[in-house]
N, C-alpha and C. Protein backbone atom coordinates (compact mmCIF):
# COMPACT_ATOMS: atom_id res chain seq x y z
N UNK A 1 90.75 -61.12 -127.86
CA UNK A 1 91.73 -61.00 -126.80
C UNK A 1 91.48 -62.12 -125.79
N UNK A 2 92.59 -62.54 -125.48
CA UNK A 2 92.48 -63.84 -124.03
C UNK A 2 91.67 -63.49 -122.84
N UNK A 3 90.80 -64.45 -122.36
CA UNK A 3 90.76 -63.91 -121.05
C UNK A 3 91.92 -63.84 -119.91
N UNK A 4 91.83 -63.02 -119.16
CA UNK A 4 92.87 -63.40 -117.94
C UNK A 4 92.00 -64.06 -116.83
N UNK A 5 92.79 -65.03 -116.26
CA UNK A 5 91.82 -65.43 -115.06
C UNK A 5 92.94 -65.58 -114.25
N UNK A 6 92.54 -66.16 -112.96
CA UNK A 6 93.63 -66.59 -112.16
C UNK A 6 92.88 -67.46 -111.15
N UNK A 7 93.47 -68.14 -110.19
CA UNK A 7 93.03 -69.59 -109.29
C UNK A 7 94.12 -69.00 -108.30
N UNK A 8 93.08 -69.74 -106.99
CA UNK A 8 93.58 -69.72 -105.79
C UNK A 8 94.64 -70.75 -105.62
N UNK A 9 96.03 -70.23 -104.65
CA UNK A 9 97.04 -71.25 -104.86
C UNK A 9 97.67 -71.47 -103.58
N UNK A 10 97.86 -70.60 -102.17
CA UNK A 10 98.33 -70.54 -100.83
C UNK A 10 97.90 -69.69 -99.76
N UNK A 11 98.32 -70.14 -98.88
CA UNK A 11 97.88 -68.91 -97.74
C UNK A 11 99.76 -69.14 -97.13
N UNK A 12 100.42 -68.19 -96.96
CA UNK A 12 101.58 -67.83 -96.45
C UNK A 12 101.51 -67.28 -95.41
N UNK A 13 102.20 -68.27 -94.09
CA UNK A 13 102.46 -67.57 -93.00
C UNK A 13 103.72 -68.02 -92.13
N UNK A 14 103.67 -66.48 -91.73
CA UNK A 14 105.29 -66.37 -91.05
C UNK A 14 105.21 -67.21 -89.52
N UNK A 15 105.73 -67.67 -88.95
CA UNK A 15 105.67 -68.17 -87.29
C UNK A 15 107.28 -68.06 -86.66
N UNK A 16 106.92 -67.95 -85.43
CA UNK A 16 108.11 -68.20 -84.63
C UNK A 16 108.13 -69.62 -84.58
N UNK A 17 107.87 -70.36 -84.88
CA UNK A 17 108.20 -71.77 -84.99
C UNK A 17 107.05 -72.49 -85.28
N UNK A 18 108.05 -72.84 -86.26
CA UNK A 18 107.35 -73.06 -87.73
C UNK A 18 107.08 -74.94 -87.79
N UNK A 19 107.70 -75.29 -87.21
CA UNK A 19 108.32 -76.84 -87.03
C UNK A 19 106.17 -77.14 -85.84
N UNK A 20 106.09 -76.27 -84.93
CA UNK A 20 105.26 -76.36 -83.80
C UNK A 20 103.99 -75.91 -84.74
N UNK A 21 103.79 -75.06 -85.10
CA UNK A 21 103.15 -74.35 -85.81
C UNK A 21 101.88 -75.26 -86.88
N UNK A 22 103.18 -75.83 -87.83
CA UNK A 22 102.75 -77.21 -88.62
C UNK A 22 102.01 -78.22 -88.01
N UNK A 23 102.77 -78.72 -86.76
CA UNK A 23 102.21 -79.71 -86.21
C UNK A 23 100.97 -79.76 -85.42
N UNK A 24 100.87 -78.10 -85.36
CA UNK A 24 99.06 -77.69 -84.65
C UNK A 24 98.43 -77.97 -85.71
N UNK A 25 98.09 -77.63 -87.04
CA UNK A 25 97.50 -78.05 -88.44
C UNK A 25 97.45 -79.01 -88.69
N UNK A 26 98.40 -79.90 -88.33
CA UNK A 26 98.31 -81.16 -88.27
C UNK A 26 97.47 -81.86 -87.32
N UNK A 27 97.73 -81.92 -86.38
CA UNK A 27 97.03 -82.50 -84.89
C UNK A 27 95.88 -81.99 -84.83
N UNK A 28 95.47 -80.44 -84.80
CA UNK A 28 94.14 -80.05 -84.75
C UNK A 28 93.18 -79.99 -85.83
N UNK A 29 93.83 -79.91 -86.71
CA UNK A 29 92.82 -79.41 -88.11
C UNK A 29 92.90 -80.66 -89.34
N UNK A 30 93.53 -81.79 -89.20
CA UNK A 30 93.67 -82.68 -89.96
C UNK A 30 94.54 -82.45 -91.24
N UNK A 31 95.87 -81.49 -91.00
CA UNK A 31 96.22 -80.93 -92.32
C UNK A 31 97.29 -82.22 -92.69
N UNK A 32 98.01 -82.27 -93.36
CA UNK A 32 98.99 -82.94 -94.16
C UNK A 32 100.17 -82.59 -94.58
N UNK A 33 101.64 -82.59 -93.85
CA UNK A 33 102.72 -82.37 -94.18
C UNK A 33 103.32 -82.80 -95.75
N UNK A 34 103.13 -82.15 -96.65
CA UNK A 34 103.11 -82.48 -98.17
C UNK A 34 105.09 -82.27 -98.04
N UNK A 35 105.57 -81.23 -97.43
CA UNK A 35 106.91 -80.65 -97.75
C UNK A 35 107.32 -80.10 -96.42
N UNK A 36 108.96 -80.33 -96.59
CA UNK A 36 109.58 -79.09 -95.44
C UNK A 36 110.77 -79.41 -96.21
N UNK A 37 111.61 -78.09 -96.11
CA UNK A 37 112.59 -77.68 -96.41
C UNK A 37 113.22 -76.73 -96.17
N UNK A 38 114.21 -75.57 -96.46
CA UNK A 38 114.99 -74.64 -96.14
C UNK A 38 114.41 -73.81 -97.35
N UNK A 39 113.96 -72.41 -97.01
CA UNK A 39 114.55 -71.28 -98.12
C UNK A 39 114.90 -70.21 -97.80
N UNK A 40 116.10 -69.63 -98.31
CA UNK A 40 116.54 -68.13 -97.95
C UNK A 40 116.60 -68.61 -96.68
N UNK A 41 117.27 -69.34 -96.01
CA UNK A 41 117.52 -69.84 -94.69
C UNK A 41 116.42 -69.99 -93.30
N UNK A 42 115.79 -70.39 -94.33
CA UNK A 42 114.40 -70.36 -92.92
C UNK A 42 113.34 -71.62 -93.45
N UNK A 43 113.02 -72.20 -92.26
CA UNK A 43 112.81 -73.52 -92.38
C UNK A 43 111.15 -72.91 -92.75
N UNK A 44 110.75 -73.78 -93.80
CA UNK A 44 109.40 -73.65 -94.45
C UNK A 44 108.43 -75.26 -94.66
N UNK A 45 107.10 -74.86 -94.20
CA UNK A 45 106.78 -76.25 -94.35
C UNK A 45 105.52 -76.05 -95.17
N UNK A 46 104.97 -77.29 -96.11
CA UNK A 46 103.69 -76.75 -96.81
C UNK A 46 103.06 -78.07 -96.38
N UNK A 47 101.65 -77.41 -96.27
CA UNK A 47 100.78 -78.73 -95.71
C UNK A 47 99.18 -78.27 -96.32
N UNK A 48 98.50 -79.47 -96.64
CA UNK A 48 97.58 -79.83 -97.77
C UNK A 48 96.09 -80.28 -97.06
N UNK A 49 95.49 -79.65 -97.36
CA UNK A 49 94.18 -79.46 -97.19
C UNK A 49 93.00 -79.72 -98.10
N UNK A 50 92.89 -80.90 -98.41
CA UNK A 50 92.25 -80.77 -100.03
C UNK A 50 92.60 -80.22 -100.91
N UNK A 51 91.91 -78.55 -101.35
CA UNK A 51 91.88 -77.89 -102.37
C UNK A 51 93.21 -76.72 -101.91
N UNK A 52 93.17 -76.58 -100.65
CA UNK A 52 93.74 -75.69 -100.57
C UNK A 52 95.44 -75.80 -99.20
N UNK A 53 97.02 -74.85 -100.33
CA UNK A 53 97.81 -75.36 -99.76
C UNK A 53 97.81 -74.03 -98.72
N UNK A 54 99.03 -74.72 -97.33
CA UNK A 54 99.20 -73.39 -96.62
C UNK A 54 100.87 -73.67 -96.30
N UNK A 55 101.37 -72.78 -96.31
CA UNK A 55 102.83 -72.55 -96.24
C UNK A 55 103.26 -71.99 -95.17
N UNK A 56 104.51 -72.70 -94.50
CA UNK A 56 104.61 -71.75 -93.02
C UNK A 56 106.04 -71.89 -92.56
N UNK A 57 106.50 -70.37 -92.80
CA UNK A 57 108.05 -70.58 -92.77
C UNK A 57 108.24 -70.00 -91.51
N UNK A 58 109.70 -70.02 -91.21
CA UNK A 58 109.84 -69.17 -89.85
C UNK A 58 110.54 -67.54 -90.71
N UNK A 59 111.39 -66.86 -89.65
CA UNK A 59 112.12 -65.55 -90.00
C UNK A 59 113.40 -66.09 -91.18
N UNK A 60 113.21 -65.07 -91.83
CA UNK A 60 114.63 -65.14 -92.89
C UNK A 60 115.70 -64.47 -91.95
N UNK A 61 116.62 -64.62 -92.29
CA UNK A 61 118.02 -63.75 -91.77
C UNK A 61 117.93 -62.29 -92.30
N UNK A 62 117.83 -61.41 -91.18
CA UNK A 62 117.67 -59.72 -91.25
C UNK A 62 116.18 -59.59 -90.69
N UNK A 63 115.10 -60.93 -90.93
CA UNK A 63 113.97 -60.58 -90.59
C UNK A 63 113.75 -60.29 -89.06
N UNK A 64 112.52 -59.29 -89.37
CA UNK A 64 111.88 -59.20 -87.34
C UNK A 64 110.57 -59.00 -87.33
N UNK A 65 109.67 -59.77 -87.43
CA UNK A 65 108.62 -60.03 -87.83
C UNK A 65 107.74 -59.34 -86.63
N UNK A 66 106.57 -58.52 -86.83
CA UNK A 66 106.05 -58.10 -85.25
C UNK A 66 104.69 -59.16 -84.72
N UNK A 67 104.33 -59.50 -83.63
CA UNK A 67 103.45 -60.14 -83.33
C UNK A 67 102.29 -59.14 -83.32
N UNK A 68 101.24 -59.71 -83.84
CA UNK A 68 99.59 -59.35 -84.65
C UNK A 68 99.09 -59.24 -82.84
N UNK A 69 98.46 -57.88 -82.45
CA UNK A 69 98.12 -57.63 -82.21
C UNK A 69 96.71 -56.94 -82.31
N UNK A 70 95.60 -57.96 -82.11
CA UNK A 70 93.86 -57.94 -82.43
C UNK A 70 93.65 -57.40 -83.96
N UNK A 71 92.54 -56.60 -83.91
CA UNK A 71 92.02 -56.04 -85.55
C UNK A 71 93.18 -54.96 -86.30
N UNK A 72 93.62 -55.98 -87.24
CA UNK A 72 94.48 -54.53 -87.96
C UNK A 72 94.12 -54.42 -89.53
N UNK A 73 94.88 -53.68 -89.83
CA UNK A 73 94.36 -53.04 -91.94
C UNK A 73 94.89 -54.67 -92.39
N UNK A 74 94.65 -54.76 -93.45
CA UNK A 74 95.09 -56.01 -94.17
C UNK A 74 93.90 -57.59 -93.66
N UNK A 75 94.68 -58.17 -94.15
CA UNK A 75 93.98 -59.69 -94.17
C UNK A 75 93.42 -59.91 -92.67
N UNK A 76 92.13 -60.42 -92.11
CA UNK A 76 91.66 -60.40 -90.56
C UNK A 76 92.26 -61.83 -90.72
N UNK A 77 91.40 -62.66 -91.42
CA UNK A 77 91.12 -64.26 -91.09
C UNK A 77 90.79 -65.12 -92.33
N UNK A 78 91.41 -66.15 -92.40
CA UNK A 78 90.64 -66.87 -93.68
C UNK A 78 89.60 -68.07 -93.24
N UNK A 79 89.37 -68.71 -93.85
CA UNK A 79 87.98 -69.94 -93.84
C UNK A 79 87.93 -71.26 -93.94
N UNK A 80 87.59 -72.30 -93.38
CA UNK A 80 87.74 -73.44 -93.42
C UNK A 80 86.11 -73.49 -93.54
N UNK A 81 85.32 -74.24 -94.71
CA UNK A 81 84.28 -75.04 -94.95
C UNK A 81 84.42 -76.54 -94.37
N UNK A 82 83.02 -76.89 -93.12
CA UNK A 82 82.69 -77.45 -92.75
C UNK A 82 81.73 -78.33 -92.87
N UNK A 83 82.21 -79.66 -93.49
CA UNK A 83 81.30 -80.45 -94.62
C UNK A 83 81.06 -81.07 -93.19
N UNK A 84 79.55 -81.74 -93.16
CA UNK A 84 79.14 -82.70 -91.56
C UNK A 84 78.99 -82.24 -90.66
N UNK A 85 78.84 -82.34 -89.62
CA UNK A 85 78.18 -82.15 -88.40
C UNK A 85 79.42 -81.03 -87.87
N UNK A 86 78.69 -79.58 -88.48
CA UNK A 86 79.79 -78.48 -87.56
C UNK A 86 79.73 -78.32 -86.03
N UNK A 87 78.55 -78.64 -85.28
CA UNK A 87 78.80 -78.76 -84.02
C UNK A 87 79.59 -79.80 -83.49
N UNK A 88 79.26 -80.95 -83.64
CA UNK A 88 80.58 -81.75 -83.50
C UNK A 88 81.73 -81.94 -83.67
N UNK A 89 82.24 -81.34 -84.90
CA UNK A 89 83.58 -80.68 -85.51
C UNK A 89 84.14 -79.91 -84.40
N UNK A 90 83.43 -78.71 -84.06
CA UNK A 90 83.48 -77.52 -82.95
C UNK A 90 83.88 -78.16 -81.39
N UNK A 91 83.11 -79.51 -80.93
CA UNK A 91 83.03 -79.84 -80.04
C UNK A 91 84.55 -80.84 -79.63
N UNK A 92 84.76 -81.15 -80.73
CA UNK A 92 86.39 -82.36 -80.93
C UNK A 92 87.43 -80.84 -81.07
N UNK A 93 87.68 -80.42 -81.75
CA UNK A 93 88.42 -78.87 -81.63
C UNK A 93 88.85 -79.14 -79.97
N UNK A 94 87.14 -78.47 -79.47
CA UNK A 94 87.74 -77.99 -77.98
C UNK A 94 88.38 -78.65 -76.93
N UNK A 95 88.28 -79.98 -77.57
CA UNK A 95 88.63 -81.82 -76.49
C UNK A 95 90.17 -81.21 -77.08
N UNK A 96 90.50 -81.04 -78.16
CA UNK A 96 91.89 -80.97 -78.32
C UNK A 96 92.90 -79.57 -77.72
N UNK A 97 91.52 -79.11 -77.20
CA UNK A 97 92.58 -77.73 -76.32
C UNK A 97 92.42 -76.26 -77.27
N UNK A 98 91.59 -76.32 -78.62
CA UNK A 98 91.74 -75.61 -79.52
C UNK A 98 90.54 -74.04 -78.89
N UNK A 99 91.21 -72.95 -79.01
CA UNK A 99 90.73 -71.69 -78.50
C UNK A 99 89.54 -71.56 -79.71
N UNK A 100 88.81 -70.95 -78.94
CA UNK A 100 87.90 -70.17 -79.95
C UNK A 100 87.44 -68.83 -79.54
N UNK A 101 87.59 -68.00 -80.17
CA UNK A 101 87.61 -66.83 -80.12
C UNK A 101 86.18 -66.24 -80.21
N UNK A 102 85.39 -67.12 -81.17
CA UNK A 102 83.69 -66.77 -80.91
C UNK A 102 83.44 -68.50 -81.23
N UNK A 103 82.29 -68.85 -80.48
CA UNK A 103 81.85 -70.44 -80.00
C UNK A 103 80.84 -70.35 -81.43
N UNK A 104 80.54 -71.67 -81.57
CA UNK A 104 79.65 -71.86 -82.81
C UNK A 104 78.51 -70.91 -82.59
N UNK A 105 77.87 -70.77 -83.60
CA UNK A 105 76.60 -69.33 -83.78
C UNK A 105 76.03 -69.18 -84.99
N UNK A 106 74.90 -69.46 -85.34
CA UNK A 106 74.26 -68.68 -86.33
C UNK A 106 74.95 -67.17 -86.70
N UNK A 107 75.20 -67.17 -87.39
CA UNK A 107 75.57 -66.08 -87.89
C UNK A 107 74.58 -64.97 -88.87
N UNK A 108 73.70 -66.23 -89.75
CA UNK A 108 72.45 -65.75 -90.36
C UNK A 108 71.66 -66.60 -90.54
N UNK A 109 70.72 -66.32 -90.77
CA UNK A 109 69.31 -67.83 -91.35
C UNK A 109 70.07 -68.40 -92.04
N UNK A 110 71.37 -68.35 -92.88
CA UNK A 110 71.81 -69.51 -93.32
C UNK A 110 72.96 -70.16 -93.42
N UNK A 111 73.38 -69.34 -92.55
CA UNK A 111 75.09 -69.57 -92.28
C UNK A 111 75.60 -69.88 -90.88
N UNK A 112 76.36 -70.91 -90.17
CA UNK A 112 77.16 -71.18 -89.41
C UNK A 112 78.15 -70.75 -89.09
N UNK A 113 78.91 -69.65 -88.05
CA UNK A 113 80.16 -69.68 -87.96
C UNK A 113 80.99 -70.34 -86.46
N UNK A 114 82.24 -69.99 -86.62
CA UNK A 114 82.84 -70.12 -85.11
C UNK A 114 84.38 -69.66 -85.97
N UNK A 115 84.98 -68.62 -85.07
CA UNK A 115 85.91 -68.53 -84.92
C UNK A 115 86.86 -69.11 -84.19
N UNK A 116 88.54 -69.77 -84.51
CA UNK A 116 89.52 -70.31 -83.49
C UNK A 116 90.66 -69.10 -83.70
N UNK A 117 91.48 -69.93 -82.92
CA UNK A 117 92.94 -69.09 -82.77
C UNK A 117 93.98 -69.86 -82.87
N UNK A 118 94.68 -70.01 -84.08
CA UNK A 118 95.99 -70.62 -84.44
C UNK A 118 97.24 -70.32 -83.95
N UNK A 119 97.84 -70.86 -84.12
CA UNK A 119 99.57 -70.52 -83.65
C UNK A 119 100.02 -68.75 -84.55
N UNK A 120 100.81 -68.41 -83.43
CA UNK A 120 100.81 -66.93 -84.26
C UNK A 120 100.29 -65.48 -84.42
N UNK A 121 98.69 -65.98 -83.81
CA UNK A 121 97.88 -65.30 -83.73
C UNK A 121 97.10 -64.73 -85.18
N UNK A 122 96.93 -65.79 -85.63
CA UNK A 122 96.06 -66.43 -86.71
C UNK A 122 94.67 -66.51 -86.37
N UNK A 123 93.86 -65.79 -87.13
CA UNK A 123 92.28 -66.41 -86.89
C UNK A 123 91.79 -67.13 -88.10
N UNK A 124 90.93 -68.44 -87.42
CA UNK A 124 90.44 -68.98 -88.55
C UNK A 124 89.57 -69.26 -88.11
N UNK A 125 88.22 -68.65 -89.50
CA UNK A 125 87.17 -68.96 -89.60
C UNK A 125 86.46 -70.62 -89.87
N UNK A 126 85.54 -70.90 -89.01
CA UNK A 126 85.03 -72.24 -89.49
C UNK A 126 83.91 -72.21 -90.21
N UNK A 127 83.05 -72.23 -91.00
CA UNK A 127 81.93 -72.10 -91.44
C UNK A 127 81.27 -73.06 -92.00
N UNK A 128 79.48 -73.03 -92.16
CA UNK A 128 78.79 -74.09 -92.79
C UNK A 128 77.58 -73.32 -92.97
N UNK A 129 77.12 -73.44 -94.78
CA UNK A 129 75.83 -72.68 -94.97
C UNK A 129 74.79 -73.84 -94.87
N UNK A 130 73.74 -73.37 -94.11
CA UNK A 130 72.32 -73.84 -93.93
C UNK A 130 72.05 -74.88 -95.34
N UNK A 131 71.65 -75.95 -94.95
CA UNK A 131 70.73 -76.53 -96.14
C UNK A 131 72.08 -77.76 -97.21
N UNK A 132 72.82 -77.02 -96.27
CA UNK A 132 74.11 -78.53 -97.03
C UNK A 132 73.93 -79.67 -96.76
N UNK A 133 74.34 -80.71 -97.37
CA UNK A 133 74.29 -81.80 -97.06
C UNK A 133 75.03 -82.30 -96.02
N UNK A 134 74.26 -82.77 -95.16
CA UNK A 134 75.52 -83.82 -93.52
C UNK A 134 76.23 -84.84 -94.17
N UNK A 135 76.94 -84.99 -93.78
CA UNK A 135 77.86 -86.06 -94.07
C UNK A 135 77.75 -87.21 -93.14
């Protein structure tokens, strides 16, 4: 019998403006406008991150999307790996105005974190495990 496998392929998110939204990923996080276009009448943009894409449309027509209010059931936050100097990474972030929700920190003997705050009310994790190579 086949195996089944499957591979990671997007992170999908809704915004009130989606056009602004993009251009924070862009400006703050070094992302890459790969696409924009229309679907089901709502302007969608995909932007490229190395390995990984992220998609960010606004409301469809009928939609009413509610604003994320702190810890809820479902998805908290996803992750950005921090190849090089994560304090300095952390430190250019904040020159650009970028929130952080928890400041860089050991998290464990071998792990780095810092939480930000994206458009939307998005959290994204920054991380770097102990013992990697600097760049």
């Amino acid at each position: 019998m086949p195996k089944a496998s499957i591979d990671f392929d997007h992170i999908h998110l809704i915004s009130e403006d989606p056009q602004a939204a993009a251009s924070w990923y862009v400006d703050k996080l070094g992302g890459e406008i790969i696409r924009s276009h229309e679907v089901h009448g709502a302007p969608q943009y995909h932007l490229a991150f190395d390995d990984i894409t992220i998609i960010i449309r606004g409301a469809r027509m009928g939609e009413q999307p509610l604003r994320k209010h702190g810890l809820e059931w479902g998805t908290d936050h996803f992750g950005f790996h921090v190849p090089g100097d994560f304090d300095f990474f952390c430190d250019n972030l904040k020159k650009k105005g970028v929130k952080f929700t928890v400041d860089p920190m050991d998290f464990s003997p071998s792990l780095r974190i810092a939480f930000i705050e994206a458009p939307d009310g998005v959290s994204i994790e920054l991380l770097q495990r102990k013992g990697e190579l600097q760049n």
